[in-house]
C-alpha atoms as a PDB file:
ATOM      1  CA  UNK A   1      -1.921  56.299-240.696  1.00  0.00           C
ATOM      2  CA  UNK A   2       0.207  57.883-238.160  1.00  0.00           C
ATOM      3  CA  UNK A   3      -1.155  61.219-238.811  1.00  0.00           C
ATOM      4  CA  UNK A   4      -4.585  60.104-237.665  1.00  0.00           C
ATOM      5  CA  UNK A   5      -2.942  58.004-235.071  1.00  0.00           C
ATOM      6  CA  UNK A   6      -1.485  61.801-233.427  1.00  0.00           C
ATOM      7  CA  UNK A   7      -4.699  63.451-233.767  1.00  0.00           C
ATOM      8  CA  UNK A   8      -6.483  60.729-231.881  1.00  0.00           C
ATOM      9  CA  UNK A   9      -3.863  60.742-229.409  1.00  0.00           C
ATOM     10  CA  UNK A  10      -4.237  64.601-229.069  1.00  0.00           C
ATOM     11  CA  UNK A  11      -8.467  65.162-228.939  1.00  0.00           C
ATOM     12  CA  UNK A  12      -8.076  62.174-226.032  1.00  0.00           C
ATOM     13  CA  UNK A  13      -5.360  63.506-223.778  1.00  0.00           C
ATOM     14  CA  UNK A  14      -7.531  67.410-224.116  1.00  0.00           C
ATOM     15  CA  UNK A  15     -11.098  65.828-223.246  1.00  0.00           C
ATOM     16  CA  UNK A  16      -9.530  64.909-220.396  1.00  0.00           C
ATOM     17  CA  UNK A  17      -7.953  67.844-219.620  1.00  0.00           C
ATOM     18  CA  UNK A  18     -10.450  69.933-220.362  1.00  0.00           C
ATOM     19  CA  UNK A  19     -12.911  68.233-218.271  1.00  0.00           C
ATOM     20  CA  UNK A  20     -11.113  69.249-215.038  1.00  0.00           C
ATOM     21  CA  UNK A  21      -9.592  73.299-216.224  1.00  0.00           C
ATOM     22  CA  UNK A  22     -11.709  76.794-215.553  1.00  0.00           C
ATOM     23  CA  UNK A  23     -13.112  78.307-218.984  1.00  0.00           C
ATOM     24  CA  UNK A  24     -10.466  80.603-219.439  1.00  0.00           C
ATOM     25  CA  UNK A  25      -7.687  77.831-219.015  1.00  0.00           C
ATOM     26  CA  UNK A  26      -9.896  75.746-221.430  1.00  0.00           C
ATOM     27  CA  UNK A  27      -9.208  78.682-224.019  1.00  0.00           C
ATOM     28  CA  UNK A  28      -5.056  79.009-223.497  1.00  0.00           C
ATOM     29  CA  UNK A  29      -4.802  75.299-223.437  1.00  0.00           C
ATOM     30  CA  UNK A  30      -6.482  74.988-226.457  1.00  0.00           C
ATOM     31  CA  UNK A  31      -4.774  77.247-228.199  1.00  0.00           C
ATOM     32  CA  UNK A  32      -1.832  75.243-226.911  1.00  0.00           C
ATOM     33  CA  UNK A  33      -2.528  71.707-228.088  1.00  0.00           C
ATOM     34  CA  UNK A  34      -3.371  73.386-231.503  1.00  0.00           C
ATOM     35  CA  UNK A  35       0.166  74.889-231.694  1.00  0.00           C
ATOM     36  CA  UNK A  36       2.105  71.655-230.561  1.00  0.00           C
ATOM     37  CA  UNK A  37      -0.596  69.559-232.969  1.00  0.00           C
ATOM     38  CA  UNK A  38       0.490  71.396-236.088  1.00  0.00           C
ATOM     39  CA  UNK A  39       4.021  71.822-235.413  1.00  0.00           C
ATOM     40  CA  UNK A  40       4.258  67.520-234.713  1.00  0.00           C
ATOM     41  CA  UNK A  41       1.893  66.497-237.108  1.00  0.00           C
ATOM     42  CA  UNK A  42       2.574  68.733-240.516  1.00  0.00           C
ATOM     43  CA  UNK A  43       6.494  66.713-240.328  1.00  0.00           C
ATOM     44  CA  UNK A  44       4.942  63.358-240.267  1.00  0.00           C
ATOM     45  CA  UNK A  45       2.449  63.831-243.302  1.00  0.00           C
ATOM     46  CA  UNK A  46       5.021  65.474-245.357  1.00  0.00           C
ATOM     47  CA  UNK A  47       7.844  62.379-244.597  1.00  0.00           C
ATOM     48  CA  UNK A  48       4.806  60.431-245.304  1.00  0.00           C
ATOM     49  CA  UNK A  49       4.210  62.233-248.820  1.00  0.00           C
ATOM     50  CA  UNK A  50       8.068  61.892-249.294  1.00  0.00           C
ATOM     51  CA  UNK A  51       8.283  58.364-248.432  1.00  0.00           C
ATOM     52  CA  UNK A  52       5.133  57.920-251.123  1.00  0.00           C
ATOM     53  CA  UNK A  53       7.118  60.022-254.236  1.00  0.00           C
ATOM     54  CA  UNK A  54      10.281  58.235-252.929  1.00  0.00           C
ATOM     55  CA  UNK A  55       8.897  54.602-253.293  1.00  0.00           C
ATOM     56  CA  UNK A  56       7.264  55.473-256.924  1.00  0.00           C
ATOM     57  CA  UNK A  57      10.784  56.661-258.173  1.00  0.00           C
ATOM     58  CA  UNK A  58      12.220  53.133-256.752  1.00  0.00           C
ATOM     59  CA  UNK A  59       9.648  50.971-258.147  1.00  0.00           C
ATOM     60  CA  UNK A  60       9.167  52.373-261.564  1.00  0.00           C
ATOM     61  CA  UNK A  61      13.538  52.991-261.979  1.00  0.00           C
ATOM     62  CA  UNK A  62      13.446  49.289-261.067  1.00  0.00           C
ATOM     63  CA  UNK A  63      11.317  48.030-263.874  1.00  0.00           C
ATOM     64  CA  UNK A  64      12.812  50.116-265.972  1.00  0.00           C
ATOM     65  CA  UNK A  65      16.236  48.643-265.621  1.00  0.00           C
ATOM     66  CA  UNK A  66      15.137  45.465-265.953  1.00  0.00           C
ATOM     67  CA  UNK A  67      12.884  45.764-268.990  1.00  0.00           C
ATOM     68  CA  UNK A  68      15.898  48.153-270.971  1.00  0.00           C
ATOM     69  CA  UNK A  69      19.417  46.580-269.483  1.00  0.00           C
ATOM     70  CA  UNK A  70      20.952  44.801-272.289  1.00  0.00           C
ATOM     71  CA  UNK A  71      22.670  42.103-269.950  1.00  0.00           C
ATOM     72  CA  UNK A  72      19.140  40.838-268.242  1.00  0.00           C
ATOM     73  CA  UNK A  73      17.302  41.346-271.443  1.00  0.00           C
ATOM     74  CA  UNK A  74      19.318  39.081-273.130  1.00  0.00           C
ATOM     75  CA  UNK A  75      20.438  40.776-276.077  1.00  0.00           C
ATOM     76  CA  UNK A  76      23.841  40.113-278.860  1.00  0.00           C
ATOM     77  CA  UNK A  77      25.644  42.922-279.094  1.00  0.00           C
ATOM     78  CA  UNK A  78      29.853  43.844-278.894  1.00  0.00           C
ATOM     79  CA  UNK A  79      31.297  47.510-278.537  1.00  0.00           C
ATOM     80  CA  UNK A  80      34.868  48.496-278.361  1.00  0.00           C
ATOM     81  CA  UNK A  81      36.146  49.769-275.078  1.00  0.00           C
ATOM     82  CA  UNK A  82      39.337  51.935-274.538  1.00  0.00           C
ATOM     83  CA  UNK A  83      41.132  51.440-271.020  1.00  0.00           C
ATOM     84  CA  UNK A  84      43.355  54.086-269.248  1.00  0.00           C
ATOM     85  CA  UNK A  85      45.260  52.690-266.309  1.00  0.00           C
ATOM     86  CA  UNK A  86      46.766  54.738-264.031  1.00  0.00           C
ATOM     87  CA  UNK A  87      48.991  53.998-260.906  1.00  0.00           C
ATOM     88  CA  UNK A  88      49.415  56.438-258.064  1.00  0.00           C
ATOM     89  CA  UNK A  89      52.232  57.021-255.301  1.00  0.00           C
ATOM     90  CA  UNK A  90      51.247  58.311-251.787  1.00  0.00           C
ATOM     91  CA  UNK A  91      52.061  61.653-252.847  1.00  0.00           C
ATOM     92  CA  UNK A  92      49.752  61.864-255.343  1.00  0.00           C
ATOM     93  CA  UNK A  93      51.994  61.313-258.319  1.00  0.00           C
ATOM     94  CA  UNK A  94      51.517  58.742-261.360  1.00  0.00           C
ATOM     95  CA  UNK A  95      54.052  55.873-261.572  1.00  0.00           C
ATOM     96  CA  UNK A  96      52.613  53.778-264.130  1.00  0.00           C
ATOM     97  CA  UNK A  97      50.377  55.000-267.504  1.00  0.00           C
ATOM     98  CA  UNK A  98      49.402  52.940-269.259  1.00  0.00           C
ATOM     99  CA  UNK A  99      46.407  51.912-271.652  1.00  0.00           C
ATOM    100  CA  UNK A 100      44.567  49.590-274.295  1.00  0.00           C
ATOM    101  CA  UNK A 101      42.109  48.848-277.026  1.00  0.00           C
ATOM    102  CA  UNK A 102      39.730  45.928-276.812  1.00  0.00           C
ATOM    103  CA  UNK A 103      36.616  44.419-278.696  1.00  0.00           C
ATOM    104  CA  UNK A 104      34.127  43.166-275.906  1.00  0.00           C
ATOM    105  CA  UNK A 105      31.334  40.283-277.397  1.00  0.00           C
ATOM    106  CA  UNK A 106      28.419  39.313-275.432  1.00  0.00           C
ATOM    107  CA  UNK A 107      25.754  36.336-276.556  1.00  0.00           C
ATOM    108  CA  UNK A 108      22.368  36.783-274.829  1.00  0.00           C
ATOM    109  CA  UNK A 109      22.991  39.285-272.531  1.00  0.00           C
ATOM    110  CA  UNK A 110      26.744  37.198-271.501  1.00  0.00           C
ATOM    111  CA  UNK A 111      30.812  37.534-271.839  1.00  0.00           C
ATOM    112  CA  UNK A 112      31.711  35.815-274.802  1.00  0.00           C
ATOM    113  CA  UNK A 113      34.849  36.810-275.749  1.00  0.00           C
ATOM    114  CA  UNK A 114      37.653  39.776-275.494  1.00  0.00           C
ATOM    115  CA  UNK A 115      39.586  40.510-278.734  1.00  0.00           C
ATOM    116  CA  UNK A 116      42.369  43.310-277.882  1.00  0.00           C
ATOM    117  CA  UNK A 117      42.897  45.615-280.663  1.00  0.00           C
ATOM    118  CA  UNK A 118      45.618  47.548-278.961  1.00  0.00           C
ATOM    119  CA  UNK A 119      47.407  45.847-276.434  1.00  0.00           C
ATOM    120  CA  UNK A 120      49.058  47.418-272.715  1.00  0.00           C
ATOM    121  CA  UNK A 121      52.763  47.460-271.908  1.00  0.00           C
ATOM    122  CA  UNK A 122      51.117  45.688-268.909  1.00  0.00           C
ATOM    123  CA  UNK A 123      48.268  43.139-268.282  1.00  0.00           C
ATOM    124  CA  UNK A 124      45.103  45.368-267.750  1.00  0.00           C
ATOM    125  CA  UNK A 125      42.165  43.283-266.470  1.00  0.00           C
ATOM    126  CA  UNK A 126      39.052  43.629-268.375  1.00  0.00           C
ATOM    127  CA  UNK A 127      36.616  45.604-267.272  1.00  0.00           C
ATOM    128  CA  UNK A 128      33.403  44.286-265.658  1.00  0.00           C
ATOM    129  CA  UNK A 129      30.424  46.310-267.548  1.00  0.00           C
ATOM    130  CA  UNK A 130      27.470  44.845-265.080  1.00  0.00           C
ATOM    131  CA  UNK A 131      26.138  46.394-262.618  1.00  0.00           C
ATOM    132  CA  UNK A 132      23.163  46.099-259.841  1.00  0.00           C
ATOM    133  CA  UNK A 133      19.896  46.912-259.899  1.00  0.00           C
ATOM    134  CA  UNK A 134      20.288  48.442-256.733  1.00  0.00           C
ATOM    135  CA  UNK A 135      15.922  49.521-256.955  1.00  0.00           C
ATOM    136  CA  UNK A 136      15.572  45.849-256.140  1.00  0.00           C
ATOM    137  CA  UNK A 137      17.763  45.286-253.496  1.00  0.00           C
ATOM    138  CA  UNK A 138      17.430  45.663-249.416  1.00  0.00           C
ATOM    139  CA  UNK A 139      18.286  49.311-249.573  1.00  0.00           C
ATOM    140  CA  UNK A 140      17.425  52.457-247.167  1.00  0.00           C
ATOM    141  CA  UNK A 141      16.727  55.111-249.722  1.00  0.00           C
ATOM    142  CA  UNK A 142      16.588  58.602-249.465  1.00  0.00           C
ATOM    143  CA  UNK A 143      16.341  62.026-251.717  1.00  0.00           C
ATOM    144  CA  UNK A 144      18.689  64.699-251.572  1.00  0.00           C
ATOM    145  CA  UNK A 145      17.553  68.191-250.166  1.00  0.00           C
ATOM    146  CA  UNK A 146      19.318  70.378-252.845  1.00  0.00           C
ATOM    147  CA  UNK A 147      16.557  69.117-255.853  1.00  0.00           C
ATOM    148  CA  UNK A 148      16.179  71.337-257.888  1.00  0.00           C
ATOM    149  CA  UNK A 149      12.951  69.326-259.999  1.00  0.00           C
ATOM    150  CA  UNK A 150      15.096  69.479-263.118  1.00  0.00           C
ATOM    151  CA  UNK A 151      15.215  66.601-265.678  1.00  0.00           C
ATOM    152  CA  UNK A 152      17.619  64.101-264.064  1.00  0.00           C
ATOM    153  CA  UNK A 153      16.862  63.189-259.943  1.00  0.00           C
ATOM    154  CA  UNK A 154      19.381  61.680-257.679  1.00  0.00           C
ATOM    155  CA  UNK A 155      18.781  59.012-255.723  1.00  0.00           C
ATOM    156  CA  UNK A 156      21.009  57.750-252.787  1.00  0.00           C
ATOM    157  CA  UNK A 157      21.133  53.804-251.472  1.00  0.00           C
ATOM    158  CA  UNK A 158      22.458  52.645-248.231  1.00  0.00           C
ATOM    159  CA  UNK A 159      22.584  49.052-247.064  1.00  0.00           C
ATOM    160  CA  UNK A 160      20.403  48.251-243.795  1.00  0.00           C
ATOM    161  CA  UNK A 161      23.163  45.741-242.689  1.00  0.00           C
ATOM    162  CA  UNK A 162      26.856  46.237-242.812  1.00  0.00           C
ATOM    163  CA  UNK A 163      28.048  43.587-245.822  1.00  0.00           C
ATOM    164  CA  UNK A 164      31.364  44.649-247.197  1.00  0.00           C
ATOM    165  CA  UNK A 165      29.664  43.031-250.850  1.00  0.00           C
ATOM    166  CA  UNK A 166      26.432  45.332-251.013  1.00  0.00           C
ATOM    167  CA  UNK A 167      27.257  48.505-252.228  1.00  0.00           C
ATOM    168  CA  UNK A 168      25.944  51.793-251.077  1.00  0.00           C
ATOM    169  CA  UNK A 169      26.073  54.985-253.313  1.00  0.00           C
ATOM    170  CA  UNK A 170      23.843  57.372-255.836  1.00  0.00           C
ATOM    171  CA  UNK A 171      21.516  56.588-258.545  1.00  0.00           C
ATOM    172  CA  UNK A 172      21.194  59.396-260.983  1.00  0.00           C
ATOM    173  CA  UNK A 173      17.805  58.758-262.699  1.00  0.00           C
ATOM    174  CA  UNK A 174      15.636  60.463-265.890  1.00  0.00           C
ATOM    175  CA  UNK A 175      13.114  61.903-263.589  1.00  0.00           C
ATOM    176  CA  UNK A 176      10.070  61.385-266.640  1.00  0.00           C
ATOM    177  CA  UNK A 177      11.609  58.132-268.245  1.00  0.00           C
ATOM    178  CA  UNK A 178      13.010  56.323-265.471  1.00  0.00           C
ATOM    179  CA  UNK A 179      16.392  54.679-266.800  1.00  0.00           C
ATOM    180  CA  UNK A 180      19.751  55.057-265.303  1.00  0.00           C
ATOM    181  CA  UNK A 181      21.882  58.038-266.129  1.00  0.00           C
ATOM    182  CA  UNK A 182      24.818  57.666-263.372  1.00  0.00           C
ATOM    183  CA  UNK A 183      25.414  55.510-260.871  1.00  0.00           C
ATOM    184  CA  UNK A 184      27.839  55.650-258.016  1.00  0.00           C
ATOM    185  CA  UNK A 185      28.826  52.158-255.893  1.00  0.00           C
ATOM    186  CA  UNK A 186      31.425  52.460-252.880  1.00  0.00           C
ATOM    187  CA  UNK A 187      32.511  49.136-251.718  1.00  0.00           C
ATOM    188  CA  UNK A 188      33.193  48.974-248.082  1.00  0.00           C
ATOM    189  CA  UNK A 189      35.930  47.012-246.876  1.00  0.00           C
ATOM    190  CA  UNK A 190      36.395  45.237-250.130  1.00  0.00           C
ATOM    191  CA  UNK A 191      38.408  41.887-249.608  1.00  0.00           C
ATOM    192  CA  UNK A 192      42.087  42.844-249.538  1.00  0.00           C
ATOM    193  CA  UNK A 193      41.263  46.379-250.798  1.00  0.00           C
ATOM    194  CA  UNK A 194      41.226  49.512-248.148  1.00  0.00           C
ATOM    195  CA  UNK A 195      38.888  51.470-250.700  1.00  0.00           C
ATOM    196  CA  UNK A 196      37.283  51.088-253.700  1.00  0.00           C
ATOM    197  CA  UNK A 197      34.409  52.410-255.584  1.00  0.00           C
ATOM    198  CA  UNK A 198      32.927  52.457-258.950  1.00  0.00           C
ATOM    199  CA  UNK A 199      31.065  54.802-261.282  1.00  0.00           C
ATOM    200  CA  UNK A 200      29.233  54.646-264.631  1.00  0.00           C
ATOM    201  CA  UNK A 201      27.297  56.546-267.070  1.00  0.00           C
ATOM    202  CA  UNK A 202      25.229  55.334-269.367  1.00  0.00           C
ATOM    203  CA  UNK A 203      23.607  56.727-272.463  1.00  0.00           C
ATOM    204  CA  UNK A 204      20.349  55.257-274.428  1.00  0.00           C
ATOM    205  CA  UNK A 205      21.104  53.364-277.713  1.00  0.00           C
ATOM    206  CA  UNK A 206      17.951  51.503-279.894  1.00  0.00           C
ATOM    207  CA  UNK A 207      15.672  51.454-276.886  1.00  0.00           C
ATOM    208  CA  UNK A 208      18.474  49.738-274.489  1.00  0.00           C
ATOM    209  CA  UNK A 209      20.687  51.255-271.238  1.00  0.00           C
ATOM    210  CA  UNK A 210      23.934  50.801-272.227  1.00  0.00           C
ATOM    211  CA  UNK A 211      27.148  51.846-270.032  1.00  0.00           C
ATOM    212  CA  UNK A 212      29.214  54.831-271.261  1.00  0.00           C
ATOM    213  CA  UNK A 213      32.052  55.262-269.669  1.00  0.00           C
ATOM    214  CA  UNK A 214      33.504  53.182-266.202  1.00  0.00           C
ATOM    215  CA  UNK A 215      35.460  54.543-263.497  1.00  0.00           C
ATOM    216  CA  UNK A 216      37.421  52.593-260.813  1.00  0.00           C
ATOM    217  CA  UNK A 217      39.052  53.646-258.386  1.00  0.00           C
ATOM    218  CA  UNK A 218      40.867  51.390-255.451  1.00  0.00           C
ATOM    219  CA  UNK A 219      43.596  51.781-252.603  1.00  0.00           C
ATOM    220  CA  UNK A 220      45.397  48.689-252.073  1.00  0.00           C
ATOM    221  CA  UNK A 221      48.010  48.397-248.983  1.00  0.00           C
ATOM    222  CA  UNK A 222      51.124  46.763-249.939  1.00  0.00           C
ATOM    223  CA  UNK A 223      53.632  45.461-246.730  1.00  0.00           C
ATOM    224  CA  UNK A 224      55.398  49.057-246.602  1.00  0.00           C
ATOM    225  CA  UNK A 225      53.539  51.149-248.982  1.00  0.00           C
ATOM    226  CA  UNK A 226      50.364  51.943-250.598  1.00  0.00           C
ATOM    227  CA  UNK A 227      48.706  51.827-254.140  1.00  0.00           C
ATOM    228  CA  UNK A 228      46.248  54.070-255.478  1.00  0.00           C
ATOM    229  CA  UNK A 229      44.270  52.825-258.888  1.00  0.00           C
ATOM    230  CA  UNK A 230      42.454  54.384-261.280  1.00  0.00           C
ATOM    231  CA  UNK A 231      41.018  53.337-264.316  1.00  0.00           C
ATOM    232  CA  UNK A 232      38.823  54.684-266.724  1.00  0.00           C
ATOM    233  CA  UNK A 233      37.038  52.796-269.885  1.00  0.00           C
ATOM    234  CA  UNK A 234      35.738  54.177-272.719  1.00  0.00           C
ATOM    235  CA  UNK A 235      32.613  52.557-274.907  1.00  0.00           C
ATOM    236  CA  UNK A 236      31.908  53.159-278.783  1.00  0.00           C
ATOM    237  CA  UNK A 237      30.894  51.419-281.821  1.00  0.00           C
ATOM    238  CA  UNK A 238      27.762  49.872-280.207  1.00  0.00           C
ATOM    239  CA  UNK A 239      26.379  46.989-282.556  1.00  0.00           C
ATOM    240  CA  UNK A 240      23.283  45.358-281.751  1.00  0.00           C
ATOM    241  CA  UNK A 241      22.810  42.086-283.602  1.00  0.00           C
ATOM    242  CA  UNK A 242      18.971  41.312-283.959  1.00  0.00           C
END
């Protein structure tokens, strides 16, 4: 639509020129408009074709998720997830290690229950496996320019409006299947948290998405000092119960 839109623009604005130039004006200007025609109108039809490829990728990534996430699907299933905690000083250096074992039940797609296996010197929290289907959300999406057409395609997400709760980030995708392989969220402005973001990798397991391995990673400022977070979760020992 807006390439047509240009051209239209264009042959009006030279009738009218030419109506009014000597022949051999006629011929430089001409050659002029043709020149400025191309070089403004072959950007627009290829953002156009980009915009096109880029909305496919959204729309079919988002009914992928939906149709092979074990959480929205519904499904029974438990797995066993190992937790490093780590605790950083401002210069970098760990203060606190620690770590546990845990069993994590869910019943139709929810939370049912935590059994720890292995317990921390410390409370960990338990880890929050969900995540957004950020395909479906109000997102500005975009491609990255270093694509190199191989098997996975990156995908990055930006919120139109500044809400410190939507997160913005990348989606790593299967370029031919669809489903998440990686996905990046950075939180801005988190509620009593400077920074904090959150990764994931997933792997496919009897036709569902299921999360891999979790990262978090948070800054928290304290009245003199500040903390630096990191934890990591493992996931094995999948069981689907059909």
């Amino acid at each position: 639509m807006i390439f047509f839109e240009t051209l239209l623009a264009f042959v009006f604005i030279n009738n009218y020129i030419m109506q009014v130039m000597s022949r051999c004006k006629k011929i430089k200007w001409i050659i002029t408009v043709f020149v400025v025609a191309v070089a403004l109108v072959l950007p627009v039809v290829a953002q156009e074709e980009t915009d096109e490829i880029l909305h496919h990728y959204q729309k079919r990534a988002g009914e992928v998720f939906d149709g092979r996430n074990p959480f929205i699907s519904g499904v029974t299933f438990s797995f066993e997830a190992t937790t490093f905690r780590k605790i950083y000083d401002k210069n970098g250096n760990t203060s606190i290690a620690d770590s546990s074992i845990s069993l994590y039940y869910y019943s139709f797609g929810n939370l049912d229950s935590i059994v720890t296996k292995v317990p921390s010197e410390k409370k960990i929290d338990s880890t929050d496996m969900q995540y957004p289907n950020i395909f479906k959300g109000i997102y500005k999406y975009n491609f990255y320019p270093n694509d190199t057409g191989g098997k996975e395609l990156s995908i990055g997400y930006d919120s139109y409006e500044f809400d410190p709760s939507v997160p913005i980030g990348i989606a790593t995708i299967d370029r031919d299947r669809y489903f998440l392989k990686q996905l990046y969220m950075h939180f801005v402005n988190e509620k009593r948290i400077d920074r904090s973001s959150k990764a994931f990798r997933f792997i496919e397991f009897e036709g569902y998405i299921f999360p891999d391995s979790v990262w978090e990673l948070k800054c928290k400022s304290g009245i003199f000092t500040r903390e630096y977070y990191r934890i990591e979760t493992g996931i094995r020992n999948i069981k689907i119960q059909r």
